[in-house]
Protein backbone atom coordinates (compact mmCIF):
# COMPACT_ATOMS: atom_id res chain seq x y z
CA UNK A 1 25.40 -3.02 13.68
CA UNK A 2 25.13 -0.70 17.02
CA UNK A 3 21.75 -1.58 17.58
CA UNK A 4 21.53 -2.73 21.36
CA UNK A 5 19.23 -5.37 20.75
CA UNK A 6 20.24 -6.90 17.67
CA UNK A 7 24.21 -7.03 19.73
CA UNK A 8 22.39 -8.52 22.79
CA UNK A 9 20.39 -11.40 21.09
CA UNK A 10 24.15 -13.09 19.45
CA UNK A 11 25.45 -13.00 23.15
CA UNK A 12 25.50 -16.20 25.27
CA UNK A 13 28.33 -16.92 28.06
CA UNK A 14 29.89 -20.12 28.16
CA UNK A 15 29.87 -19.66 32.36
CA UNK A 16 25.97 -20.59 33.58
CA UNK A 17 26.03 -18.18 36.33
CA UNK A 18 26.96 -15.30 34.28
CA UNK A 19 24.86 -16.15 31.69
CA UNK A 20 22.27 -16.00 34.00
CA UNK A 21 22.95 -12.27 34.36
CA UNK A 22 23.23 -11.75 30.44
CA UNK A 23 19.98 -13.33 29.83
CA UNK A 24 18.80 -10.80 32.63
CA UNK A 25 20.05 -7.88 30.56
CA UNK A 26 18.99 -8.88 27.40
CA UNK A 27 15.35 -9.35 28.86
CA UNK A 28 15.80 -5.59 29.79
CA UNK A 29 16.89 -4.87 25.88
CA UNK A 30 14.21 -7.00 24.36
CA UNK A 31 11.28 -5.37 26.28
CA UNK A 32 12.59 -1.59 25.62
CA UNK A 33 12.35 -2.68 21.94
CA UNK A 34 8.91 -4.22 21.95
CA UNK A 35 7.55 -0.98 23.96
CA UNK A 36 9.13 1.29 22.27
CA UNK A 37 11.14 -0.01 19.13
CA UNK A 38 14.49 1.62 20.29
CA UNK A 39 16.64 2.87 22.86
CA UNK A 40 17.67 -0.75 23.84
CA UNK A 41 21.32 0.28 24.27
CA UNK A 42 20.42 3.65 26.87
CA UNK A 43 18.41 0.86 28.56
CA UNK A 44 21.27 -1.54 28.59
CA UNK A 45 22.97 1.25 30.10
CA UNK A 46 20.39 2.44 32.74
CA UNK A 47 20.17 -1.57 33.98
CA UNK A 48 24.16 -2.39 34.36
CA UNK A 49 24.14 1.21 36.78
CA UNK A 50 20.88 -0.37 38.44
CA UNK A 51 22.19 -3.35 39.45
CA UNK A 52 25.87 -1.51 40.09
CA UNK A 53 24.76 0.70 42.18
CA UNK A 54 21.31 -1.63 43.55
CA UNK A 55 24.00 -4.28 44.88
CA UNK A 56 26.25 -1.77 46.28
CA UNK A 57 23.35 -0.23 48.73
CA UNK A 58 22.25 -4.31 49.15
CA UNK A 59 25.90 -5.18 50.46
CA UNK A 60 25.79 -2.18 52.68
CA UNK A 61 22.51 -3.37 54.65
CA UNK A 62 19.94 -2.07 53.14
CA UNK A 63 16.48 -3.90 52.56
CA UNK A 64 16.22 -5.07 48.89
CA UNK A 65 12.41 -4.07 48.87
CA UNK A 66 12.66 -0.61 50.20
CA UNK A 67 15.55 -0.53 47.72
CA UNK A 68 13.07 -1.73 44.46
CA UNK A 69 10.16 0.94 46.01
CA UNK A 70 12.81 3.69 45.68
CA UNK A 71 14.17 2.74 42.69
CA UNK A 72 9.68 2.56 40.90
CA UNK A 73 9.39 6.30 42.82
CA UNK A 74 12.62 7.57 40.89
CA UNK A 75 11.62 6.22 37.71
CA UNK A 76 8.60 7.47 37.89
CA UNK A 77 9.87 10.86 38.82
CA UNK A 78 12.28 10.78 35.79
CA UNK A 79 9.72 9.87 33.76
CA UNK A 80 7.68 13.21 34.78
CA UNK A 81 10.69 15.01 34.78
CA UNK A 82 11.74 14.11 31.01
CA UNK A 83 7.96 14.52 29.70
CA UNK A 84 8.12 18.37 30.79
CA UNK A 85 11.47 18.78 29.20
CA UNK A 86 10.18 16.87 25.87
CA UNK A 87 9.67 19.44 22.62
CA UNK A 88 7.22 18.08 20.22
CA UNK A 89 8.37 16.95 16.79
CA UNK A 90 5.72 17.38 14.24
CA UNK A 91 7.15 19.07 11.29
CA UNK A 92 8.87 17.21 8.25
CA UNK A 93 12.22 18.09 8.99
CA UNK A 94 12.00 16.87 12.04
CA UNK A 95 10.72 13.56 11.10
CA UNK A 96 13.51 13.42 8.83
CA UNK A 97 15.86 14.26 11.32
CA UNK A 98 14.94 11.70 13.99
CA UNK A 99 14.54 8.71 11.98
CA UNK A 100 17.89 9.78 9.85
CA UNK A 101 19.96 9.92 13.41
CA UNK A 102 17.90 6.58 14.80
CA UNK A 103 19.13 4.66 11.15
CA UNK A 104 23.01 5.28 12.15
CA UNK A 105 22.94 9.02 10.36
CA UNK A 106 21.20 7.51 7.44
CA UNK A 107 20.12 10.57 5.73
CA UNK A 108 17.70 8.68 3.04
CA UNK A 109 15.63 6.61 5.39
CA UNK A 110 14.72 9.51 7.54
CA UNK A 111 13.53 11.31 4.50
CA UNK A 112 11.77 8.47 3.22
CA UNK A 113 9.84 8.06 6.75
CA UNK A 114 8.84 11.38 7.08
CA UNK A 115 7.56 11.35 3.50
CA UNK A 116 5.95 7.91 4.20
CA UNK A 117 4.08 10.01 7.24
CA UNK A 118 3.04 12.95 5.17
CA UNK A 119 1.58 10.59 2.85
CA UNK A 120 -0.03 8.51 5.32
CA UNK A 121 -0.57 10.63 8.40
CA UNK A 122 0.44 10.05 11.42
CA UNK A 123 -2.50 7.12 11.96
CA UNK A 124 -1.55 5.43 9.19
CA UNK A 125 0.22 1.97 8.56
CA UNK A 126 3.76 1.89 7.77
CA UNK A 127 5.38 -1.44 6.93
CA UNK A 128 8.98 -2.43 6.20
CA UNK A 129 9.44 -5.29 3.40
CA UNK A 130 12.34 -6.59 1.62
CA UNK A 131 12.83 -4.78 -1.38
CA UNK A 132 13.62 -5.91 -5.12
CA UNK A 133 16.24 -3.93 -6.23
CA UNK A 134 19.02 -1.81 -4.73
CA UNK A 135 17.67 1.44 -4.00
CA UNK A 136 14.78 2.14 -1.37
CA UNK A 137 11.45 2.67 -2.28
CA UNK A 138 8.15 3.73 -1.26
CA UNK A 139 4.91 2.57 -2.49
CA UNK A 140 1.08 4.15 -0.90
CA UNK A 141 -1.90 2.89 -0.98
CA UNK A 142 -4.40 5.79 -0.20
CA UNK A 143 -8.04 4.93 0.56
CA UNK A 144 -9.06 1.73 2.43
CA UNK A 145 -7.90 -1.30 0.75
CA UNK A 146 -8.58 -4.62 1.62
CA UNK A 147 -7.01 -8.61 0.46
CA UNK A 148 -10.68 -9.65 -1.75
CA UNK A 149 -10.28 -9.52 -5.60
CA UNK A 150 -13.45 -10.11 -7.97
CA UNK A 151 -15.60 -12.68 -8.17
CA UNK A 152 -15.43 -12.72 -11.67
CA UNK A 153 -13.29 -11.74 -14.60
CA UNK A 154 -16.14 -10.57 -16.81
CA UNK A 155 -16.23 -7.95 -14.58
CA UNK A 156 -12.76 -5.82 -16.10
CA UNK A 157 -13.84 -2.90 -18.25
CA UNK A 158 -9.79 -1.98 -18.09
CA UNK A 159 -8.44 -4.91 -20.01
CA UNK A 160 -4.78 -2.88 -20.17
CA UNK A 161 -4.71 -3.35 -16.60
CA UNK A 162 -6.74 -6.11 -15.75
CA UNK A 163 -9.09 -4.29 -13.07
CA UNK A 164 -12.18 -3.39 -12.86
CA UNK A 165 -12.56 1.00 -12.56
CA UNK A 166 -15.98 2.45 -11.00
CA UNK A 167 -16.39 6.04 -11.05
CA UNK A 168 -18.56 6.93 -8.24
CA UNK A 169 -20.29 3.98 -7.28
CA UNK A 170 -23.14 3.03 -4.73
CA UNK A 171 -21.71 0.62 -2.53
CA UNK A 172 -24.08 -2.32 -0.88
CA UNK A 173 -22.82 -4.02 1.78
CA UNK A 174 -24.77 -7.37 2.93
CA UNK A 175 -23.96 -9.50 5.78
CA UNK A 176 -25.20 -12.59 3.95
CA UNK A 177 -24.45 -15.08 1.48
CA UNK A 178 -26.52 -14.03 -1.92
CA UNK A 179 -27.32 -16.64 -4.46
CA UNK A 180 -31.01 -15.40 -5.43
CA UNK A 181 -31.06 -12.34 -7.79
CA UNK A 182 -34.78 -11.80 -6.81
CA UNK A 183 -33.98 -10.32 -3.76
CA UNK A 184 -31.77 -7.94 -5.50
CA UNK A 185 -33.78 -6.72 -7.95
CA UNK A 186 -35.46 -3.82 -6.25
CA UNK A 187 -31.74 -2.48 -5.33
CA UNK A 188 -30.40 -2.94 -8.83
CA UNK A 189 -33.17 -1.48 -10.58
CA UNK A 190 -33.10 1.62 -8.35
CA UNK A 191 -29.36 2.02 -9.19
CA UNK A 192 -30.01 1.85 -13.39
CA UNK A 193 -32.41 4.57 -12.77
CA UNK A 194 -30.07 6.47 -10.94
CA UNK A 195 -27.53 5.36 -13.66
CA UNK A 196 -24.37 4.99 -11.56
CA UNK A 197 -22.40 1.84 -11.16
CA UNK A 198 -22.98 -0.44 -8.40
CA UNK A 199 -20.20 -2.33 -5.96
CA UNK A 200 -21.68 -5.40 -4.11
CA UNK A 201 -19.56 -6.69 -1.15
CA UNK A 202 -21.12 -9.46 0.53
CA UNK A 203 -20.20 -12.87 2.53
CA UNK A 204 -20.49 -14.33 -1.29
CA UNK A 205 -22.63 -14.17 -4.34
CA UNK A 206 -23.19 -17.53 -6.35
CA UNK A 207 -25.14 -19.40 -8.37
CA UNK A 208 -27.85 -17.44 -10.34
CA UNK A 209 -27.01 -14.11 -8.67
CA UNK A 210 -23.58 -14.22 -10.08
CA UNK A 211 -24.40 -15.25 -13.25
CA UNK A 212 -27.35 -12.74 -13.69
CA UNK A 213 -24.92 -9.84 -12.39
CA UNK A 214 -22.39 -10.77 -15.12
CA UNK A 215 -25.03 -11.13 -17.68
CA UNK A 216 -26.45 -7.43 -16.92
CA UNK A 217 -22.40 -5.77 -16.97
CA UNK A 218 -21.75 -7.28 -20.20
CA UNK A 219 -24.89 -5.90 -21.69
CA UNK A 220 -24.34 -2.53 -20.33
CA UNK A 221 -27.58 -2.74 -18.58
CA UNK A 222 -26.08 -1.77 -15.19
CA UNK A 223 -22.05 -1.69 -14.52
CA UNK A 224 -21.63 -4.37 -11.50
CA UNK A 225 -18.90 -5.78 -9.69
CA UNK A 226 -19.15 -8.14 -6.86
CA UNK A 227 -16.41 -9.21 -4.12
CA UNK A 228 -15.98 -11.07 -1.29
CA UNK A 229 -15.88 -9.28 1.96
CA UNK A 230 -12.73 -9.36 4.37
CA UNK A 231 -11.92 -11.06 7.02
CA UNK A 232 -14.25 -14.02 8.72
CA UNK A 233 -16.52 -14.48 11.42
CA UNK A 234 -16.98 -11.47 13.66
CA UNK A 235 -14.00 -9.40 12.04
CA UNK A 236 -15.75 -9.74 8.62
CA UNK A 237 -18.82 -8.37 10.62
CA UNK A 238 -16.60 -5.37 12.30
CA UNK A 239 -14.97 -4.62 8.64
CA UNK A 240 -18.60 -4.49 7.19
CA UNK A 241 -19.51 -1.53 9.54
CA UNK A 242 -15.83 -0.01 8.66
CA UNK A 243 -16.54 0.14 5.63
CA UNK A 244 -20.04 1.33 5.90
CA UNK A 245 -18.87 4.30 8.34
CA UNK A 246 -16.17 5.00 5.33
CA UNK A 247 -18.80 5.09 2.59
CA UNK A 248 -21.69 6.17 4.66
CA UNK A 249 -23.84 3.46 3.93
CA UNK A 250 -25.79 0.93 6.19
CA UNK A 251 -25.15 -3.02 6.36
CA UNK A 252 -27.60 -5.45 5.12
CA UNK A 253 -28.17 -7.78 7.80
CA UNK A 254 -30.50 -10.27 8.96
CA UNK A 255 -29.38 -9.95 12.57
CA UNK A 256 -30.66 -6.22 12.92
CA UNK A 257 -34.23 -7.59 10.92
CA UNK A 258 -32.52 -5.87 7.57
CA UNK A 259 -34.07 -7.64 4.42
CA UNK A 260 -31.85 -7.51 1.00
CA UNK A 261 -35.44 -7.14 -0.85
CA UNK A 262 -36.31 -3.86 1.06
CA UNK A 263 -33.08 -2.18 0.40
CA UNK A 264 -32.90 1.34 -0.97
CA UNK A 265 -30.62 3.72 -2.22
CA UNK A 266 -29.95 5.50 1.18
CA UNK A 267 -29.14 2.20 2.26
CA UNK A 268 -25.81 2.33 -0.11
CA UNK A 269 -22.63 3.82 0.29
CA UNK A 270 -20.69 5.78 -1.97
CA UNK A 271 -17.04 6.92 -2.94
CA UNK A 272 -15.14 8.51 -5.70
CA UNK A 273 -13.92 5.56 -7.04
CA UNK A 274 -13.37 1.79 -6.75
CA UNK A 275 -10.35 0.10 -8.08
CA UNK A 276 -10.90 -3.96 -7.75
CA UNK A 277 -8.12 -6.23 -9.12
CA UNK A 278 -7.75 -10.11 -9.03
CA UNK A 279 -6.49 -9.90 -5.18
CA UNK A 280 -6.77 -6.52 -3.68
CA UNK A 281 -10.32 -4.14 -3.64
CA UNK A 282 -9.65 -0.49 -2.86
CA UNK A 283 -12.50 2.36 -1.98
CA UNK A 284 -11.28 5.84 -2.64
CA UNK A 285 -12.68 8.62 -0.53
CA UNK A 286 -15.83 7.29 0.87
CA UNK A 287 -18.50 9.86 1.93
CA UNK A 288 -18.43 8.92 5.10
CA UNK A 289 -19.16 11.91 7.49
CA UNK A 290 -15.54 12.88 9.36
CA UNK A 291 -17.44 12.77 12.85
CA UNK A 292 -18.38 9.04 12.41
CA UNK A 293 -15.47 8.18 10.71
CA UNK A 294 -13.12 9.70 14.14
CA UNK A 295 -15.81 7.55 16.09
CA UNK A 296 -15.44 4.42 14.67
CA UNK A 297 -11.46 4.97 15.43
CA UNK A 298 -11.89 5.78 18.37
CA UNK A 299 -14.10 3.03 18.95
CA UNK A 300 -11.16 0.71 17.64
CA UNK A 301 -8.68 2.47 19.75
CA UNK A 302 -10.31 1.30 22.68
CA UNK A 303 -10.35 -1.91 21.90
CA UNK A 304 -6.66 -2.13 20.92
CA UNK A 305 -5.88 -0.79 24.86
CA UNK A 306 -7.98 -3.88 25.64
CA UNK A 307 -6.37 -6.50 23.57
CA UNK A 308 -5.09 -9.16 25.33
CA UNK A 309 -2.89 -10.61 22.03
CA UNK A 310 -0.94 -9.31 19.41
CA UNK A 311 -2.56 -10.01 16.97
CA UNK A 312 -5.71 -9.04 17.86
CA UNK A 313 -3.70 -6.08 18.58
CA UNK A 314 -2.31 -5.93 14.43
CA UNK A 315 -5.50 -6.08 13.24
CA UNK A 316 -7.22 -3.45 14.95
CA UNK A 317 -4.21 -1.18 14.01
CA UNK A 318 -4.74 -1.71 10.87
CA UNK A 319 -8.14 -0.96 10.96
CA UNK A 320 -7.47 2.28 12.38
CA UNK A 321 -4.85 3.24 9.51
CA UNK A 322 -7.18 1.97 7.27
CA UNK A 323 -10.03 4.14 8.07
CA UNK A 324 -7.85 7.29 9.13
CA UNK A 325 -4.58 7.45 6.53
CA UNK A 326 -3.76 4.94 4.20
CA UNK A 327 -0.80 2.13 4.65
CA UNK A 328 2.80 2.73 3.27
CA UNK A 329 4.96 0.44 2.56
CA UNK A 330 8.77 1.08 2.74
CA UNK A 331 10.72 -1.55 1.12
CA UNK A 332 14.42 -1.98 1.77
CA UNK A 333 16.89 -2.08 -0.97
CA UNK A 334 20.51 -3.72 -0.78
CA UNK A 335 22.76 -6.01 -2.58
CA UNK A 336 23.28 -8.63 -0.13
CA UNK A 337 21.04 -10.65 2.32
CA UNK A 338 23.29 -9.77 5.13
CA UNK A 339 23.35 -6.24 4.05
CA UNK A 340 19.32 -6.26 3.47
CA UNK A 341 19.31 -7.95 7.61
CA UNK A 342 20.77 -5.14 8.56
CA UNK A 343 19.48 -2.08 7.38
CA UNK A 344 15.63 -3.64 7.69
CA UNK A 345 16.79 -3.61 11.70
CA UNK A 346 18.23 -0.05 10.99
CA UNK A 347 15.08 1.25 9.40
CA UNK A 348 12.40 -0.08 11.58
CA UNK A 349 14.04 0.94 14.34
CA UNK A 350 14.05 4.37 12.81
CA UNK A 351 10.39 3.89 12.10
CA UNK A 352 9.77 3.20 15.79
CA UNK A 353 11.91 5.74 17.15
CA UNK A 354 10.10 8.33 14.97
CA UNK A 355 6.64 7.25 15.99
CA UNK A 356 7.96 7.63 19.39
CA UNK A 357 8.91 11.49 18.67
CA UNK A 358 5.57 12.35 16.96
CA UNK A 359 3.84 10.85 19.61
CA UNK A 360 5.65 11.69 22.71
CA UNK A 361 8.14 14.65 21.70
CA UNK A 362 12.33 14.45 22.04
CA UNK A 363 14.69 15.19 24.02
CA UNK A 364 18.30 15.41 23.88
CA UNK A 365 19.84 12.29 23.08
CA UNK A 366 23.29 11.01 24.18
CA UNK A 367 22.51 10.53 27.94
CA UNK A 368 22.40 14.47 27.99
CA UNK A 369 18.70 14.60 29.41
């Protein structure tokens, strides 16, 4: 490998003192990869002539803070200076190219990123996995799909594929647990009339609810299916109203004095089509108006700048994907485990360093800038 980071992490020096130093460095390489997923070796670089050149002035006489306030004003001045000389890198070809030249001139990894991001926009999730075979591939999931799978099997009208397939459906979205099928009636009788199929997602639905809804799909009464929502607590709250900005519907809930009973049909969302399997539900273009949709993202955004952990952090991002692209998932082929190691590194650090280009712009590479 020639990826700085993965070279730095194997190093450790018998002699404490210069170990000490190493460590130093490798901090250095470690952080440029968690900000910005590459560039850990030009960082290596830029330290060692740092501390050169840093110790040289030091040994001369010079005051090691007005030295490290010189240093912050230079950097920041690079910084300026290397943003106006940035050209932006939008199209597909230049995807291709900067992830191809991040992945060690890997010409099939850079196309497969850039066709991961026309697929999935520039918003959306991309993911590196280990792969099955020996050749890359690329699986997308468009729409908003989320880890709930039916409540019941009775549900499938696609026995091929064991799923359950509703063209345009109203969507109801409750904050609740439901168990009593009288306080549904009013919402299920409204959507026979109108004749389409209905989607419930709610905290749960048990007991005599369950049972009744099961009773009514295999009758052909009304088409149902029921699922769990995602998430708990107060992100199963926050993926409710995701999903109700997606489908342009409303959530049922108590806390806002919402009663299941008084529910109508402009209360419901609605999509093209929902896919729901025995793990995974998935909502295909929701009605959702665009304006509320970009609000709710930007919404999230804000509170990923104000995340205090990672994983809070993860989550949101997925959110965002979720309601603005779709997620991708790029999964690494090879014959070995050593091999498979290897190029994972090599292609998400391609997958960082073209995020990096689409969202900042490049600039000549090889210490030319």
């Amino acid at each position: 490998t020639k990826d700085g980071v993965s070279v730095a992490r194997e190093i450790e020096l018998e002699d404490k003192f210069e170990n000490m130093g190493a460590q130093m460095v490798k901090e250095v390489a470690s952080k440029a990869n968690d900000a910005a997923g590459d560039g850990t070796t030009t960082a290596t670089v830029l330290a060692q002539a740092i501390i050169t050149e840093g110790l040289k002035a030091v040994a001369a006489g010079m005051n090691p803070m007005d030295l490290k306030r010189g240093i912050d004003k230079a950097v920041t001045a690079a910084v300026e200076e290397l943003k106006a000389l940035s050209v932006p890198c939008s199209d597909s070809k230049a995807i291709a190219q900067v992830g191809t030249i991040s992945a060690n001139s890997d010409e099939t990894v850079g196309k497969l990123i850039a066709e991961a991001m026309d697929k999935v926009g520039k918003e959306g999730v991309i993911t590196v996995e280990d792969g099955t075979g020996l050749e890359d591939e690329l699986d997308v999931v468009e729409g908003m799909q989320f880890d709930r799978g039916y409540l019941s099997p009775y549900f499938i009208n696609k026995p091929e594929t064991g799923a359950v397939e509703l063209e345009s459906p109203f969507i109801l979205l409750a904050d609740k647990k439901i168990s009593n099928i009288r306080e549904m009636l009013p919402v299920l009788e409204a959507v026979a009339k109108a004749g389409k199929p209905l989607v419930i997602i709610a905290e749960d639905v048990e007991g005599e609810a369950l049972a009744t809804l099961v009773v009514n799909t295999m009758r052909g009464i009304v088409k149902v299916a029921a699922v769990k929502a995602p998430g708990f607590g107060d992100r199963r709250k926050a993926m409710l109203q995701d999903i109700a900005t997606l489908t342009g519907g409303t959530v049922i809930s108590e806390e806002i004095g919402m009663e299941l009973e008084k529910a109508t049909l402009e209360d419901l969302g609605q999509a093209k089509r929902v896919v729901i399997n025995k793990d995974t539900t998935t909502i295909i273009d929701g009605v959702g108006e665009e304006a509320a949709i970009q609000g709710r993202v930007a919404q999230i955004r804000k509170q990923i700048e104000e995340a205090t952990s990672d994983y809070d952090r993860e989550k949101l991002q997925e959110r965002v994907a979720k309601l603005a692209g779709g997620v991708a998932v790029i999964k690494v082929g090879a014959a070995t485990e050593v091999e498979m190691k290897e190029k994972k590194a090599r292609v998400d650090d391609a997958l960082h360093a073209t995020r990096a280009a689409v969202e900042e712009g490049v600039v000549a590479g090889g210490g030319v800038a």
